[in-house]
Every structure is written in structure tokens, then in C-alpha cells.
Protein backbone atom coordinates (compact mmCIF):
# COMPACT_ATOMS: atom_id res chain seq x y z
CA UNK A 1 -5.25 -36.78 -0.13
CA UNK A 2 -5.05 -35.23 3.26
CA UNK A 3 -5.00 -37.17 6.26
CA UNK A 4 -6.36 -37.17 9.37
CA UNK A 5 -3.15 -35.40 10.75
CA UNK A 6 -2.94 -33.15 7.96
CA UNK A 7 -6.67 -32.11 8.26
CA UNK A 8 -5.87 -31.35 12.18
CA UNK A 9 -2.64 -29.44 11.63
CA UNK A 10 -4.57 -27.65 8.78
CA UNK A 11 -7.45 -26.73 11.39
CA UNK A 12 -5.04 -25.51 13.88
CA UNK A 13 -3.13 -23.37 11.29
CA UNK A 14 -6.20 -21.80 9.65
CA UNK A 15 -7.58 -21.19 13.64
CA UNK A 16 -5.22 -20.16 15.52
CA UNK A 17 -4.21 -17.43 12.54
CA UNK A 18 -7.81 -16.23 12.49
CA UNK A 19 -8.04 -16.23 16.43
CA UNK A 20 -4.91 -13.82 16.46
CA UNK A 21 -6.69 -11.79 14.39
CA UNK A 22 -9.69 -11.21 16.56
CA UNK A 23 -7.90 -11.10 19.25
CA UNK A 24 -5.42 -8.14 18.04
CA UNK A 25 -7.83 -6.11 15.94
CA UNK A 26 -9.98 -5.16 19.03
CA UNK A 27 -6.75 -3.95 20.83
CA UNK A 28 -5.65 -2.16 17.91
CA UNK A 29 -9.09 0.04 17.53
CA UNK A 30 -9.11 0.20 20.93
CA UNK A 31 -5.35 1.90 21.79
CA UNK A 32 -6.56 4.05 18.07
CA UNK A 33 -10.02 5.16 20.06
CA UNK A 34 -7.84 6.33 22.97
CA UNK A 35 -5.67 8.18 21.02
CA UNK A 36 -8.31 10.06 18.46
CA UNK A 37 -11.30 10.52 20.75
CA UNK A 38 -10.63 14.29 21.63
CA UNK A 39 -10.08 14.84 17.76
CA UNK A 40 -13.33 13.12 17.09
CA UNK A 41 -15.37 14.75 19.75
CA UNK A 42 -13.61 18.62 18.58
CA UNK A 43 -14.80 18.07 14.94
CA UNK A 44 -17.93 16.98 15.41
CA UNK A 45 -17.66 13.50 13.60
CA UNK A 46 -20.74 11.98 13.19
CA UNK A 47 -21.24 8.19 14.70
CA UNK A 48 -21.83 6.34 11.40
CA UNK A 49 -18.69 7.94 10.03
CA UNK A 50 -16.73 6.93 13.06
CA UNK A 51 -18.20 3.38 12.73
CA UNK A 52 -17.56 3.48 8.88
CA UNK A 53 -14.06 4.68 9.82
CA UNK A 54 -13.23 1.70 12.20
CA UNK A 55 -14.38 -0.76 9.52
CA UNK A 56 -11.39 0.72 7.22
CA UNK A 57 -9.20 0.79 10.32
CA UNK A 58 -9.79 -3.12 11.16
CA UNK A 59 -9.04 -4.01 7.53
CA UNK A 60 -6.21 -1.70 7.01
CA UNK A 61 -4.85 -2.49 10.68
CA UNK A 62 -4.87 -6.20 10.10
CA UNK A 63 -3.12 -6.31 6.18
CA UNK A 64 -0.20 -4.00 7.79
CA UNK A 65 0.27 -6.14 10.37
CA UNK A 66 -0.71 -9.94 8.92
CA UNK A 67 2.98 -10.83 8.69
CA UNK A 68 3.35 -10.45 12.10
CA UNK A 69 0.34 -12.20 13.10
CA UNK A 70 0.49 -14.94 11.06
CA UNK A 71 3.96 -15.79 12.26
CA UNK A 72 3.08 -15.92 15.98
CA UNK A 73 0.00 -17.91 14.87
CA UNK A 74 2.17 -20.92 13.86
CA UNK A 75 4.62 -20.19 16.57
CA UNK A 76 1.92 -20.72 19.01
CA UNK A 77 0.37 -23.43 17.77
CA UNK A 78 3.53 -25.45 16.72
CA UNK A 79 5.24 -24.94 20.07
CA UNK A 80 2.08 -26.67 21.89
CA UNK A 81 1.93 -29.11 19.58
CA UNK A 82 6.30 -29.67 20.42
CA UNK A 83 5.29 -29.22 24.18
CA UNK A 84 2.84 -31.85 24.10
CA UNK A 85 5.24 -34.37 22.11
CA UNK A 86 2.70 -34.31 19.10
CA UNK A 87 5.53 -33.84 16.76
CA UNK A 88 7.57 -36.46 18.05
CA UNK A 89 5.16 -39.33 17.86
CA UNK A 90 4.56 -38.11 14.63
CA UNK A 91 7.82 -38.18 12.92
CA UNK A 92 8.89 -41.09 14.77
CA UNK A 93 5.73 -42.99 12.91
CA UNK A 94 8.17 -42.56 9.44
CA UNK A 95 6.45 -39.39 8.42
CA UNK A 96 9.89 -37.07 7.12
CA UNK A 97 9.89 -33.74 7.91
CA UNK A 98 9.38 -32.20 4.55
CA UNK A 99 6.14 -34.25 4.70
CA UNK A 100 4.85 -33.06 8.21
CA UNK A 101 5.35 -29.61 6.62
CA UNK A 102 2.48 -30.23 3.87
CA UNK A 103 -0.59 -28.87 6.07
CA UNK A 104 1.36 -25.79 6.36
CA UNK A 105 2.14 -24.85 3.09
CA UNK A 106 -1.72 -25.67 2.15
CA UNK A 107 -2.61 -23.24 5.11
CA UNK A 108 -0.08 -20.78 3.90
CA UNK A 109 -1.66 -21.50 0.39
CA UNK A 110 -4.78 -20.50 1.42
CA UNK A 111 -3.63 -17.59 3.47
CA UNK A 112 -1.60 -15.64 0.48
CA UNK A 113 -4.50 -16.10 -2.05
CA UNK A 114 -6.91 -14.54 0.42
CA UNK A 115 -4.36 -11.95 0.78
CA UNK A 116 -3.41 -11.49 -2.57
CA UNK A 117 -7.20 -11.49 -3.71
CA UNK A 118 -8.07 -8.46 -0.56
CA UNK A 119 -4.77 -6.30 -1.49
CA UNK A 120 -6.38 -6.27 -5.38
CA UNK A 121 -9.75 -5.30 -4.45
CA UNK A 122 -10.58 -4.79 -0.80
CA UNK A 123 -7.36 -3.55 0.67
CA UNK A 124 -7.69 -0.38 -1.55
CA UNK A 125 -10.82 0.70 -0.74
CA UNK A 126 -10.46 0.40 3.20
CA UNK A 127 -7.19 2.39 2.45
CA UNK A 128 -9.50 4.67 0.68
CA UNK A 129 -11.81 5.18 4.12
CA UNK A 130 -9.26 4.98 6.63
CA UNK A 131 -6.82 7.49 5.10
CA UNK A 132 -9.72 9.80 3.80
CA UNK A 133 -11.18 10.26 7.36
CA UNK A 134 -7.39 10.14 8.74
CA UNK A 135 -7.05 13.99 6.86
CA UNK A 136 -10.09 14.91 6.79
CA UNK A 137 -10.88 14.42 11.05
CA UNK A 138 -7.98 14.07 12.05
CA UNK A 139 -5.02 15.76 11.57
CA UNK A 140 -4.25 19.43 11.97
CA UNK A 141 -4.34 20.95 8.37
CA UNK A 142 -5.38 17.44 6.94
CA UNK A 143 -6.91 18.37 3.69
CA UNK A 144 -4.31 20.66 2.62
CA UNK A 145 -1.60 17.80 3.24
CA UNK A 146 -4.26 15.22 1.40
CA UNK A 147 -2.81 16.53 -1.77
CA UNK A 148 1.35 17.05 -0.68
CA UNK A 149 3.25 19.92 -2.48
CA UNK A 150 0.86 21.52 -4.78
CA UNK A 151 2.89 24.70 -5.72
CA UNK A 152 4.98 24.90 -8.81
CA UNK A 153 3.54 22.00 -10.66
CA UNK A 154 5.04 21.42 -13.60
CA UNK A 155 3.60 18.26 -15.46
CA UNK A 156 3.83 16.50 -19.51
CA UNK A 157 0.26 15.63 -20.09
CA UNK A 158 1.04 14.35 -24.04
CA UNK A 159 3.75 13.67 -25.70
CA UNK A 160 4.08 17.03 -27.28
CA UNK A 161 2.29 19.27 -24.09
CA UNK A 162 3.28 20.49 -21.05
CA UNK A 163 1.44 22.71 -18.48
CA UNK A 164 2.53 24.87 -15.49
CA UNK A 165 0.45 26.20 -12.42
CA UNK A 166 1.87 28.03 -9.91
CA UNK A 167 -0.55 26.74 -7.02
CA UNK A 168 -3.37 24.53 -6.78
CA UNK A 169 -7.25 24.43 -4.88
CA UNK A 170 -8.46 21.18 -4.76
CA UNK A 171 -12.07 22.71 -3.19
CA UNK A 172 -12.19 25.75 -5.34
CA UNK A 173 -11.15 23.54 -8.35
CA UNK A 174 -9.06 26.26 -9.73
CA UNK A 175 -5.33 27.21 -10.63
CA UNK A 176 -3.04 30.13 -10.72
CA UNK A 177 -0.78 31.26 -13.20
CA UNK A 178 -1.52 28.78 -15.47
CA UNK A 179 0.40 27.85 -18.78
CA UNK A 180 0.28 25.46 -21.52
CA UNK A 181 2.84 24.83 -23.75
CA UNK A 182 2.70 22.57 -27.27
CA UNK A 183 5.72 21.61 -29.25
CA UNK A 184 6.10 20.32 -32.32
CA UNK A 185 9.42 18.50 -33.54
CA UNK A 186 11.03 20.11 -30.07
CA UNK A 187 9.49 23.65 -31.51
CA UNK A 188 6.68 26.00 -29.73
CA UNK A 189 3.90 25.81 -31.72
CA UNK A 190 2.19 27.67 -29.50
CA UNK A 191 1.73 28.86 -25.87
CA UNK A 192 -1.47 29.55 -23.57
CA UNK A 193 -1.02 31.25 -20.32
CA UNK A 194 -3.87 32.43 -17.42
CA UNK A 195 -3.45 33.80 -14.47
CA UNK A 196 -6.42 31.54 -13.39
CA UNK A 197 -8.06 28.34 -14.54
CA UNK A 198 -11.22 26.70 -13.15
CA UNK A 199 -12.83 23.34 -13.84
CA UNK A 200 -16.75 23.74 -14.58
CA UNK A 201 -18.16 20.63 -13.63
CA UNK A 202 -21.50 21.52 -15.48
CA UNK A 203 -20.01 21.88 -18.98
CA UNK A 204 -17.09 19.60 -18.37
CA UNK A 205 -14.75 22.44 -19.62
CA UNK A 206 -12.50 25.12 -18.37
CA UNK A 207 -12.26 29.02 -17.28
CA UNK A 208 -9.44 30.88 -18.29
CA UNK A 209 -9.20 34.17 -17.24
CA UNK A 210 -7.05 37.11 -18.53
CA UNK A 211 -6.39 34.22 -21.24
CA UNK A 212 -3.20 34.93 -23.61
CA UNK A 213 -2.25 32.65 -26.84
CA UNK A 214 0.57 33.03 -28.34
CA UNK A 215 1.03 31.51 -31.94
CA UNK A 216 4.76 30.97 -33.11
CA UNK A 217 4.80 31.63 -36.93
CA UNK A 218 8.22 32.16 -39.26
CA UNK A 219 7.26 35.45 -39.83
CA UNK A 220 6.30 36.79 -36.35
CA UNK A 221 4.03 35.55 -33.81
CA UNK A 222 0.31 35.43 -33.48
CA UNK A 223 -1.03 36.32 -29.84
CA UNK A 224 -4.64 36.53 -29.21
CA UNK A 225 -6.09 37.64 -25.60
CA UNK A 226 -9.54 37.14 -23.84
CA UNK A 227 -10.28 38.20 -20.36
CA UNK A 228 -12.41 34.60 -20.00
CA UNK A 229 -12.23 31.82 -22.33
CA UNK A 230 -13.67 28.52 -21.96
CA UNK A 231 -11.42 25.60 -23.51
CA UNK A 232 -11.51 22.03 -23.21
CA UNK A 233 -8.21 20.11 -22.53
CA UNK A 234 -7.36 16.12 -21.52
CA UNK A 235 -6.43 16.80 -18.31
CA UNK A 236 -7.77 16.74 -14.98
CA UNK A 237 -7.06 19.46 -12.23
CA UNK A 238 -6.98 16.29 -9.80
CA UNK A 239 -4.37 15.29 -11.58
CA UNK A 240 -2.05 18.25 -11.01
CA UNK A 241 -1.71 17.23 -7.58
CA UNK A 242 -3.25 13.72 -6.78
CA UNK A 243 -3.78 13.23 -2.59
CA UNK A 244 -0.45 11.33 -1.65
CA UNK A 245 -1.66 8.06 -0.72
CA UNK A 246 -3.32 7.72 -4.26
CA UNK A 247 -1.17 4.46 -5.08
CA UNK A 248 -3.25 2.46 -2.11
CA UNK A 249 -6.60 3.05 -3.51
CA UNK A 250 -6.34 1.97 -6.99
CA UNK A 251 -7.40 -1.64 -7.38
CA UNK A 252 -4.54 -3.89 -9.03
CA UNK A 253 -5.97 -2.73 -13.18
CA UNK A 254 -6.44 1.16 -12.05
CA UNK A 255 -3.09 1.31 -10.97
CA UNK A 256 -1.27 -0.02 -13.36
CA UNK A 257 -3.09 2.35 -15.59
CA UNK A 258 -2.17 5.60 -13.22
CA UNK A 259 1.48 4.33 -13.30
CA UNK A 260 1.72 4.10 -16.87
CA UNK A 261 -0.01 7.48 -17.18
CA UNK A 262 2.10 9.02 -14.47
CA UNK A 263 5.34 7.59 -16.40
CA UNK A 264 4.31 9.25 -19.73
CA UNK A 265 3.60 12.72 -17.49
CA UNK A 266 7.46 12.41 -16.11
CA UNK A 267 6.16 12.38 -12.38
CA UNK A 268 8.25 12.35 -9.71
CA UNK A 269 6.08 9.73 -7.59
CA UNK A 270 6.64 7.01 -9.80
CA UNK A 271 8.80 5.00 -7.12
CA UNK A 272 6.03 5.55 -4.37
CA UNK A 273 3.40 3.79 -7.03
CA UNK A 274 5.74 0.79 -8.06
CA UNK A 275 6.60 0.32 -4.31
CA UNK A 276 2.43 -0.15 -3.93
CA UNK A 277 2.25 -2.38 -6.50
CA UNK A 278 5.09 -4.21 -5.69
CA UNK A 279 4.06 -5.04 -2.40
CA UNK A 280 0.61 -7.01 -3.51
CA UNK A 281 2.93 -9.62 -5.12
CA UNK A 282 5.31 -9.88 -2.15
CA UNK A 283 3.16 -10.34 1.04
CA UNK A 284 1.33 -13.05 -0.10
CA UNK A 285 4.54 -14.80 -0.90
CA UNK A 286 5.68 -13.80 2.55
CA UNK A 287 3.27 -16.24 4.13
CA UNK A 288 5.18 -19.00 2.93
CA UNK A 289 8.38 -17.65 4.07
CA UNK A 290 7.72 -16.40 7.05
CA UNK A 291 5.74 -20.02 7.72
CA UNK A 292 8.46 -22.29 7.28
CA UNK A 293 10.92 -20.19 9.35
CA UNK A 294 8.07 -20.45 12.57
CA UNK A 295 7.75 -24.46 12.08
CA UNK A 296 11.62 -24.59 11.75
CA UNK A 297 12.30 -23.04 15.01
CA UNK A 298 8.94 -23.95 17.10
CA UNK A 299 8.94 -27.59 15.79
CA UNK A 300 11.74 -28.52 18.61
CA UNK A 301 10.91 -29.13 22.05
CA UNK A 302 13.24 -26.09 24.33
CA UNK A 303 13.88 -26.02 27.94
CA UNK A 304 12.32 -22.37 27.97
CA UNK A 305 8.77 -23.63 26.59
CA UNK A 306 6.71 -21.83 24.25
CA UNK A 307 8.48 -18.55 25.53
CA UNK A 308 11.21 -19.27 24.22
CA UNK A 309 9.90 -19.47 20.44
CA UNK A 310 7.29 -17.00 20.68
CA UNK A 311 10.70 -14.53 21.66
CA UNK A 312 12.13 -15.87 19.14
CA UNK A 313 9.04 -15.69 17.04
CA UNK A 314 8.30 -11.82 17.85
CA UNK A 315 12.23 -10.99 16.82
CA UNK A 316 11.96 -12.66 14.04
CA UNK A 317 8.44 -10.99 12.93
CA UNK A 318 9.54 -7.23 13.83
CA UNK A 319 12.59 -7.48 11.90
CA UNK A 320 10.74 -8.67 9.15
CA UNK A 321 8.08 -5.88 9.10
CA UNK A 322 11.25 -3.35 9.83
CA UNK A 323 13.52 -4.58 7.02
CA UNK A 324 10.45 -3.99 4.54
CA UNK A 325 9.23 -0.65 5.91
CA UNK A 326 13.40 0.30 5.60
CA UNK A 327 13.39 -0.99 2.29
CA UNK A 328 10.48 0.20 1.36
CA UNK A 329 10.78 4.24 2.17
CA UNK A 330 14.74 3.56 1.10
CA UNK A 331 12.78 3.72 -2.66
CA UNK A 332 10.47 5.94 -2.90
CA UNK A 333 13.09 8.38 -1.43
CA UNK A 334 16.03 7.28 -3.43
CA UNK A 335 17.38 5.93 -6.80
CA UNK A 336 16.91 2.70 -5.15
CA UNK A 337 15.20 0.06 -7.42
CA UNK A 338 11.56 -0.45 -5.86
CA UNK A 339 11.28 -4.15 -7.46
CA UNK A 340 14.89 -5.28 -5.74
CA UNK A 341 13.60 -3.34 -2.58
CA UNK A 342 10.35 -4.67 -1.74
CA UNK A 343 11.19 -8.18 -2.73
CA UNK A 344 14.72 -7.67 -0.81
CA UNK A 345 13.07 -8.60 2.50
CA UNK A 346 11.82 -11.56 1.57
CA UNK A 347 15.16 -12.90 -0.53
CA UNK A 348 17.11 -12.67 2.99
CA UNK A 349 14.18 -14.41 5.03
CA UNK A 350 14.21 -16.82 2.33
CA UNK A 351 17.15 -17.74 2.95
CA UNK A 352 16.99 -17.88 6.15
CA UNK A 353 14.05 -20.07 5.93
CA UNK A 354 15.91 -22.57 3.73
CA UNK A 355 19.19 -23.16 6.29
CA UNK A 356 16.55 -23.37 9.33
CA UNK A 357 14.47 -25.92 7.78
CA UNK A 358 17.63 -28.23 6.75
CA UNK A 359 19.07 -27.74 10.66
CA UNK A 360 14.93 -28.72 11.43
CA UNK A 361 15.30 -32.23 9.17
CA UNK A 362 18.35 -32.93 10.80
């Protein structure tokens, strides 16, 4: 059962975390509105869009950034309740530490499964809006960059097929120099090449123009040639060159399916996708972390006050956020192993969090 201490602690925790984030997600559209207005204004955006756009923003803004808030949160709040000898008279009533720290870990409780339940569903699509608008109004060349590199893609869409295109046109839906190649027991069976290919969305089926086949046979080859044929395959011209911030708008079911799809098609991306899922597991779990370092070093009373912990608070926050954006880019660019590099981060402030609560019960 809570008590009556527990309930207020519990208020404060839940409060103060939710008053942070009112209080910062104004400031953040705000500096963002400052910064993209001329952008806005040259391109004509429309106001719902913009409004639309700021929803995403507020939503993105605040999951990026909710390790850092909620860690000055209880910083705050637990330095005015040290200030004001609150948790003093209550550990000197024979409450132990580990005890006192019970309304936190409920609050962080409730905190991570929010969190967790937002980055499944929610998070992606205001990743969806933000970064959609982002390249679309904002940035010079924006829809072109949407999709990355997509020249010389070269991708395994079965086990036994591979395909080629030489470019890609996301808004034309069409390829050049096209080729398709099926094996069979690590033989050509055959070969189709194009020197375009175009996606008719009325007949769900493809173009090919100046089509060639070629048929491998023991006794000579087979090649047939059309200047258009219409074919069917299982892939998707999307899917030659997906926009490069896929990952964060597939709900927690679509992208495990993508990744296991990409995997089988030998992308190169597949780090960048793990990293994304990955990280739904590990900030909710950094709530608890990051909440029993703030009560272990904002629970004492200092000379310097509150500034004192909220300095130490802010440090402590930043280099969080830093080691797992480091650790983070450190695999999708390298060999690195994304599962040891997004939960890396929160191993070390573990840690951490462990020796400063012992030094805090002392």
C-alpha cells in the first residue's frame, strides 16, 4: 500500500516531469519556428500543414529529449524537497533509504511504460510527419535525399533472385537499366534485362521496355526480346531505395518484419534498423537508471543549493544523451554490434547508479 508520503513523492515525481515538459516543448517549437520560418514562407506551406507539422515536432522533440527532462525533473524536485529538510525528517522517522526510494521507481514505472507503449505506436508516426515535412519543406533538395543513394542498386529479393537498376525515380516510379537475374543450384537459369522499368499502379504490374530474356539451356541459350512487356514480379520499386529514416516509422510488428525482409535481401542498412529497434527497449529502461542516479545525488542537502545538483544534474543528463547518440551512429557506421551499443549507455550509467545509491544509504 502506498502511503501518504509515498502518494506525495509520487505526485511530485509524475508533476514536476510533466511540467518540464510543457515548459520545454514550447521553447523547442519556438527556437524551430525561428529557424524555418523563411523556408516555410518561400515554399508556400500551407497553415494546417505547418500546424500538423508542429504536432509531429512536439512529440518527436519531447521522446529525443525525455531522458534529459526527466532527469532534471527529479533533480528539481528532490533538491527542494533536501532544501526544505523533507528528507531528513523522513528518514530519521526509521524509513531506510531503499524504502524512501519506492515512489520513485513506481513513477519511473509509470514513466517507461508510457514510453515504451508511444515509441511502439505513436512515436513512429510523429516521426513519420515530422521527417516527411522536414524533406519535403524544408531542406534544399529534400525529396531527392528522402530516399539516400539510389544509383547502382543492387538487391536479393528471393532466395534464388537478384535484380540490378542503375538509378531510381521515386515520382516517376520507374528504373533504368534494369536486370533480373534467377539461379538455380548457384546456376543462371535465366536473365531479364530493360533499359527501363515502370510500376503501373492501375494493373499492379510492370513496363519493361526494350525487354531482353535470356534462357540458359545445355545446348545454347534461349533469348527472347520485346520492345514493352508487362510482367509481374514480388517486389516493390519503393523497396529499391526505401527514404532513409524508414526504421522510425514502422510500428514495433512492421519493423521487425522490414528487418527480417531486409536481412534475407542482404541490405546494407541492417545496423541502422536494429539500432531503431533497439532503442524502444532501452529508453524506457533508462528512466529507472537515470532516476536513481538524480535521487542519489539531489537527496543530500549541499552548501551550493539546488544549483549545485541541477549542474550536476544537466552533466550528468548531456553525457547520457551524448554517450548514446556516440554509440549509436558508432553502429550503424561500423561493424560495431548495435545490441552491445545501444544498451552500452545504459550498462555504464547503471553502474554508476548502483555505487551512488550505496554512498546515498550511507
Amino acid at each position: 500500500m502506498l502511503t501518504i508520503i509515498d502518494k506525495y513523492i509520487l505526485k511530485r515525481y509524475l508533476a514536476t516531469f510533466a511540467v518540464m515538459l510543457l515548459l520545454f516543448a514550447p521553447i523547442g517549437m519556438i527556437i524551430d519556428i525561428s529557424e524555418k520560418i523563411n523556408k516555410m514562407i518561400e515554399n508556400k506551406v500551407p497553415v494546417l500543414k505547418i500546424a500538423i507539422y508542429y504536432y509531429h515536432f512536439t512529440i518527436y522533440f519531447m521522446n529525443n529529449l525525455f531522458p534529459i527532462f526527466l532527469f532534471i525533473s527529479v533533480i528539481w524536485f528532490t533538491s527542494k524537497l533536501a532544501n526544505d529538510t523533507e528528507i531528513i525528517a523522513i528518514l530519521s522517522s526509521g524509513i531506510s533509504f531503499t524504502r524512501f526510494m519506492r515512489p520513485y521507481i513506481i513513477g519511473a514505472s509509470i514513466v517507461s511504460v508510457i514510453v515504451l507503449l508511444m515509441g511502439f505506436w505513436v512515436i513512429p508516426v510523429s516521426s513519420e510527419g515530422y521527417n516527411n515535412f522536414r524533406y519535403t519543406y524544408l531542406r534544399n533538395d529534400g525529396k531527392a535525399l528522402m530516399r539516400g543513394d539510389n544509383t547502382d542498386v543492387y538487391r536479393q529479393i528471393s532466395d534464388n533472385e537478384f535484380i540490378y537498376v542503375n538509378s531510381f525515380n521515386n515520382e516517376s516510379q520507374m528504373a533504368y537499366n534494369f536486370s533480373l537475374e534467377r539461379f538455380k543450384k548457384e546456376k543462371l537459369e535465366y536473365k531479364i534485362t530493360a533499359s527501363r522499368i515502370k510500376w503501373n499502379p492501375k494493373e499492379k504490374n510492370y513496363s519493361l521496355f526494350d525487354y531482353t530474356k535470356r534462357i540458359v539451356g545445355k545446348e545454347g541459350d534461349v533469348i527472347e526480346k520485346a520492345p514493352e512487356k508487362k510482367m509481374k514480379f514480388s517486389f516493390d520499386l519503393e523497396d529499391l531505395a526505401p527514404v532513409v529514416y524508414i526504421a522510425e516509422t514502422l510500428s514495433l510488428g512492421d519493423l521487425k518484419a522490414f528487418i527480417e525482409k531486409e536481412r534475407k535481401r542482404g541490405s546494407s542498412n541492417i545496423n541502422v534498423y536494429l539500432v531503431v529497434l533497439y532503442k524502444k527497449f532501452s529508453v524506457p529502461v533508462s528512466a529507472f537508471i537515470l532516476t536513481i542516479i538524480a535521487v542519489s545525488v539531489s537527496s543530500m542537502k549541499r552548501r551550493g543549493g539546488m544549483g549545485v545538483n541541477l549542474a550536476i544534474g544537466i552533466a550528468v543528463a548531456f553525457s547520457f544523451v551524448f554517450f548514446d547518440k556516440i554509440f549509436g551512429v558508432l553502429a550503424e557506421k561500423s561493424a560495431f554490434s548495435p545490441l552491445l551499443a545501444v544498451w552500452l549507455p545504459n550498462i555504464v550509467f547503471g553502474i554508476l547508479a548502483v555505487y551512488l545509491l550505496r554512498n546515498a544509504k550511507r
